[in-house]
C-alpha atoms as a PDB file:
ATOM      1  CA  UNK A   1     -52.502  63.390  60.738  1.00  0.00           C
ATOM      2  CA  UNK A   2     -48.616  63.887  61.130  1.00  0.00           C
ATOM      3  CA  UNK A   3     -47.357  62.154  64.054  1.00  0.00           C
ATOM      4  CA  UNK A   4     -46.356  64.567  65.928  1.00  0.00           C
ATOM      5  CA  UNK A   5     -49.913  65.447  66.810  1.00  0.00           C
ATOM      6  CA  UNK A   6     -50.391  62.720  68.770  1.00  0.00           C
ATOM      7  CA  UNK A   7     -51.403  64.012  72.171  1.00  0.00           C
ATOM      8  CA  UNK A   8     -49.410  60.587  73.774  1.00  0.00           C
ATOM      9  CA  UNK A   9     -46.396  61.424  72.131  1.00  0.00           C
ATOM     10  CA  UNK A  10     -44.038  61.811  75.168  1.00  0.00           C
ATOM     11  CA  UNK A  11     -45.916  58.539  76.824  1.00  0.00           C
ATOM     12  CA  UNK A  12     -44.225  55.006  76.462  1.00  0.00           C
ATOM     13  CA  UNK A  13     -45.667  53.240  73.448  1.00  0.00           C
ATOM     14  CA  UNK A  14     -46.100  49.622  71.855  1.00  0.00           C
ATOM     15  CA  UNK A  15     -46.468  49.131  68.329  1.00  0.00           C
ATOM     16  CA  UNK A  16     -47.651  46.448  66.206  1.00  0.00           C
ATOM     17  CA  UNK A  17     -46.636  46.271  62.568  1.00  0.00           C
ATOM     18  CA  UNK A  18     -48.045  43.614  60.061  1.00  0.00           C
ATOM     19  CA  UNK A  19     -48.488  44.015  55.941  1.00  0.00           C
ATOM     20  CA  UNK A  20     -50.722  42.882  53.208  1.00  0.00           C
ATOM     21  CA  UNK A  21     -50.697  42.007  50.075  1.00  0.00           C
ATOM     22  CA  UNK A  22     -48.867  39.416  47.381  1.00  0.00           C
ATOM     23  CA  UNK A  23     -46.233  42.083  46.224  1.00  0.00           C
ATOM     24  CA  UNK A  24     -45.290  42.103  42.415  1.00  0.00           C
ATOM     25  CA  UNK A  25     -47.686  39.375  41.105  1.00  0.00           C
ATOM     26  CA  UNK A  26     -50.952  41.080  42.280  1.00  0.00           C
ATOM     27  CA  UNK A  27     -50.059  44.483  43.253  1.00  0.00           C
ATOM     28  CA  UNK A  28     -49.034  46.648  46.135  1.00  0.00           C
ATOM     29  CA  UNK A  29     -47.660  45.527  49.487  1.00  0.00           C
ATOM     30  CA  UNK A  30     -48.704  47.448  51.839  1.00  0.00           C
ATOM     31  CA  UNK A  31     -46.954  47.713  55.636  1.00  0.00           C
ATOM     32  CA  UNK A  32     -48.737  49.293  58.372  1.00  0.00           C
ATOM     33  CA  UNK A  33     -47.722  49.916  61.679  1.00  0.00           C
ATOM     34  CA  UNK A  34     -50.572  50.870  64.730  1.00  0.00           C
ATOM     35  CA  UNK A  35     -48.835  52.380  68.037  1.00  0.00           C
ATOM     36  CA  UNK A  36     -50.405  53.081  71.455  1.00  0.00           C
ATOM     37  CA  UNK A  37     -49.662  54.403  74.994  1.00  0.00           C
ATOM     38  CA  UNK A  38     -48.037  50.927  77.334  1.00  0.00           C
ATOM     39  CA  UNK A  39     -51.009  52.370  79.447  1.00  0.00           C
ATOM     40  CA  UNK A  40     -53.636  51.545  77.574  1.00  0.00           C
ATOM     41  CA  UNK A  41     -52.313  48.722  75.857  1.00  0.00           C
ATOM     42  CA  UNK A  42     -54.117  45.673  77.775  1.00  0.00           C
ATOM     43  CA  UNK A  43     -57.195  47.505  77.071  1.00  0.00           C
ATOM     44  CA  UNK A  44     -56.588  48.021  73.236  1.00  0.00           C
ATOM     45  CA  UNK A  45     -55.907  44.877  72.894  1.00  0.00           C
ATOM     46  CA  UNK A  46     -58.680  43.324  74.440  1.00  0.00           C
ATOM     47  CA  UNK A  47     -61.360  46.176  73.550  1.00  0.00           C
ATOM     48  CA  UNK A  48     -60.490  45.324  69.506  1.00  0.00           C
ATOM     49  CA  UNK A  49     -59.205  41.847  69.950  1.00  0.00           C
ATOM     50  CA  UNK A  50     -55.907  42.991  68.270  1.00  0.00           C
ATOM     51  CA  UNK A  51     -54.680  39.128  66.525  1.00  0.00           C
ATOM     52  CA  UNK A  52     -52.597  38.296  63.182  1.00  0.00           C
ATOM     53  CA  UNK A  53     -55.609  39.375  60.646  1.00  0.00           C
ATOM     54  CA  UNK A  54     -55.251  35.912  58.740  1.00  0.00           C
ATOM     55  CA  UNK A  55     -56.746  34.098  61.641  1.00  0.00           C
ATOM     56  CA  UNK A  56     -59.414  36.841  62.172  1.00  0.00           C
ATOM     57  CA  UNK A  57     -62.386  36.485  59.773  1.00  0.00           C
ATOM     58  CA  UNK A  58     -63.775  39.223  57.338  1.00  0.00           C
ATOM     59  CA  UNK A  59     -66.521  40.032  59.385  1.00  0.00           C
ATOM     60  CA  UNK A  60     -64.273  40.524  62.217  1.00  0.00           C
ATOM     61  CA  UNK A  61     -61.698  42.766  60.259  1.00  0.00           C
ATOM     62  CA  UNK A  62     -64.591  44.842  59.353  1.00  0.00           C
ATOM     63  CA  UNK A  63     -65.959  45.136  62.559  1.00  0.00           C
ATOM     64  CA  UNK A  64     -62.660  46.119  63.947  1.00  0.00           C
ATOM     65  CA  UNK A  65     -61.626  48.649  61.188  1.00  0.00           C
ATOM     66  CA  UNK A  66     -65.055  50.324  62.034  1.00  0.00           C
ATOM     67  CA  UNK A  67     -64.439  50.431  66.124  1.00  0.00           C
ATOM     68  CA  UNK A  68     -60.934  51.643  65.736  1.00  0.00           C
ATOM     69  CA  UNK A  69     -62.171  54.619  62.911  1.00  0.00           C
ATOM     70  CA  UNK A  70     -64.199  55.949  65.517  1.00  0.00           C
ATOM     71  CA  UNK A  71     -61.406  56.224  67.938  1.00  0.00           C
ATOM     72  CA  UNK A  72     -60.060  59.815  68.863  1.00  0.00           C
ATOM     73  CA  UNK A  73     -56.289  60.167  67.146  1.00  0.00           C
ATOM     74  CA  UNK A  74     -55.453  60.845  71.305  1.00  0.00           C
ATOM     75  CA  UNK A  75     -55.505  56.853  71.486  1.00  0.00           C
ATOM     76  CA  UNK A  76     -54.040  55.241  68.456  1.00  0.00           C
ATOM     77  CA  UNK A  77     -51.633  56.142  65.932  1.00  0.00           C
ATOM     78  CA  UNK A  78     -50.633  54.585  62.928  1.00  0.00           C
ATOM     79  CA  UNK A  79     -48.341  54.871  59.799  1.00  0.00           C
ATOM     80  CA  UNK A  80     -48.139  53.107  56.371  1.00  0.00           C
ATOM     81  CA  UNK A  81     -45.221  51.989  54.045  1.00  0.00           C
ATOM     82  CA  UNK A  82     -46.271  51.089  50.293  1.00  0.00           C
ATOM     83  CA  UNK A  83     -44.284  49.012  48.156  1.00  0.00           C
ATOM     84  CA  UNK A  84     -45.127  48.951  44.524  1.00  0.00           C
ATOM     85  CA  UNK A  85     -45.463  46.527  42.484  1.00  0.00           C
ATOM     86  CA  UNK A  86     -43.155  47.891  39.386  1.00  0.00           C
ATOM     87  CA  UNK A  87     -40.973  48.910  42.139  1.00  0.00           C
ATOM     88  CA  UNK A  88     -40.494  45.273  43.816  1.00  0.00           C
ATOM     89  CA  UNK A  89     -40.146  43.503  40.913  1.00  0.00           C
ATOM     90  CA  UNK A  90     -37.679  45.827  40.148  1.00  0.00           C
ATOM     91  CA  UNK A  91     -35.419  45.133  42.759  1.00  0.00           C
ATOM     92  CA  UNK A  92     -36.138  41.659  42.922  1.00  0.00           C
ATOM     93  CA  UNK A  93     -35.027  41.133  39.732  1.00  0.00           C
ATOM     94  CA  UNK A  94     -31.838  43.704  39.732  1.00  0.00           C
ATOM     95  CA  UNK A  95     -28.726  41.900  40.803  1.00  0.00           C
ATOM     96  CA  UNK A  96     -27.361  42.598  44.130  1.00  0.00           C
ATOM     97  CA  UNK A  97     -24.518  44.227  42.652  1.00  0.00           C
ATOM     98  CA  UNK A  98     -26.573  46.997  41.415  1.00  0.00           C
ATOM     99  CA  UNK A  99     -28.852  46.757  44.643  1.00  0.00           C
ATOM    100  CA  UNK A 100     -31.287  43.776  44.010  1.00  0.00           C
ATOM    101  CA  UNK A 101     -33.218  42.923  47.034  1.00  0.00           C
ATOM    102  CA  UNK A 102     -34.798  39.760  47.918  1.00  0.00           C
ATOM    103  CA  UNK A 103     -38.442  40.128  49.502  1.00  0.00           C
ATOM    104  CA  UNK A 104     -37.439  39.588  53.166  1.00  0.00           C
ATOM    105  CA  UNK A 105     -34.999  42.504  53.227  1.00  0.00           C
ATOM    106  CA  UNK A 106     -37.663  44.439  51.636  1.00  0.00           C
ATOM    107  CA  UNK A 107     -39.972  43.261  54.326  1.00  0.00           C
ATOM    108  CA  UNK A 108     -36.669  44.346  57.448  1.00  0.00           C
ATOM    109  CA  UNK A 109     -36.313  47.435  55.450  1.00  0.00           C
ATOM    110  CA  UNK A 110     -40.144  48.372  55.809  1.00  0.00           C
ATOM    111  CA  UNK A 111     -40.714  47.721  59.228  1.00  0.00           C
ATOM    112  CA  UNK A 112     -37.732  49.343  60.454  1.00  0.00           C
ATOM    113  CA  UNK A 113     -38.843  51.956  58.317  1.00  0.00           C
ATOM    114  CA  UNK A 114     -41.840  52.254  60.280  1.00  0.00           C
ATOM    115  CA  UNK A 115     -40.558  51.709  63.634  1.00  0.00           C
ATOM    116  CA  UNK A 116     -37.818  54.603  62.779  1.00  0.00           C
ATOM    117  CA  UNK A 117     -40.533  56.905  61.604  1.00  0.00           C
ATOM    118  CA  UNK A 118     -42.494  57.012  64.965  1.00  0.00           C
ATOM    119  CA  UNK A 119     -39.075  56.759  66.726  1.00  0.00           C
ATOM    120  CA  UNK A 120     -37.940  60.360  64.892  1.00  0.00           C
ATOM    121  CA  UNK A 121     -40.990  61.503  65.436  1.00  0.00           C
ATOM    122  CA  UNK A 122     -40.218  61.391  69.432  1.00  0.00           C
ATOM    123  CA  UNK A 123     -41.851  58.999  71.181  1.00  0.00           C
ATOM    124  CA  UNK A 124     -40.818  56.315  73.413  1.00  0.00           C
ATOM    125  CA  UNK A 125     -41.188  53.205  72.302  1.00  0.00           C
ATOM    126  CA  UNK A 126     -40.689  50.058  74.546  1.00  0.00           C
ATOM    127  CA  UNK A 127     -42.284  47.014  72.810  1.00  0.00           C
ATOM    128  CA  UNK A 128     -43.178  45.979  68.924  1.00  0.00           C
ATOM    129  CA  UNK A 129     -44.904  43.109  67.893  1.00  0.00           C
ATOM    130  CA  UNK A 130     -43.937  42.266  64.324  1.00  0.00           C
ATOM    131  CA  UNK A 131     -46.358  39.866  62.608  1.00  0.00           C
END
């Protein structure tokens, strides 16, 4: 879906953004980003127990990634940044000179990658939550 189908675009939105994965030793790292209306928010996160997924347990993630696939795209967006793996060790390994990168500015770079997506894309965000 491209984000500007959203039907809450010109609401006031929260997003959370976390990633996964062990970058250039076991593959991809993946950043993902989840936004909703400020309206609803309270009720998101309580309806899905929105929490850091490393303290949730498989079961749980399941369950959630089932609720939250049944969910009308009016309610919750989402985008998706992949790193990969030839790609980070790449710049990890170039010298800065020739634009290395260590892993946390990869990480910066991501997010605000995100958060600038959904930002261009016009809506109005007022509050992220960056795991």
């Amino acid at each position: 879906m491209n984000l500007q189908d959203y039907e809450f675009r010109d609401e006031e939105i929260e997003i959370g953004i976390d990633e996964a994965g062990r970058g250039p030793v076991l593959g991809p790292m993946v950043y993902g980003c989840t936004f909703w209306p400020v309206k609803v928010g309270d009720d998101m996160r309580k309806r899905f127990g929105f929490a850091d997924s490393k303290q949730l347990s498989e079961e749980q993630r399941d369950k959630m990634f089932e609720d939250i696939k049944e969910l009308e795209h009016c309610e919750l967006g989402f985008a998706v940044d992949v790193l990969m793996p030839e790609d980070l060790s790449a710049l990890m390994l170039a010298e800065l000179h020739l634009g290395g990168q260590n892993l946390n500015v990869l990480s910066y770079n991501s997010a605000f990658g995100l958060i600038k997506k959904v930002l261009v894309a016009g809506f109005k965000v007022t509050r992220i939550i960056c795991d």
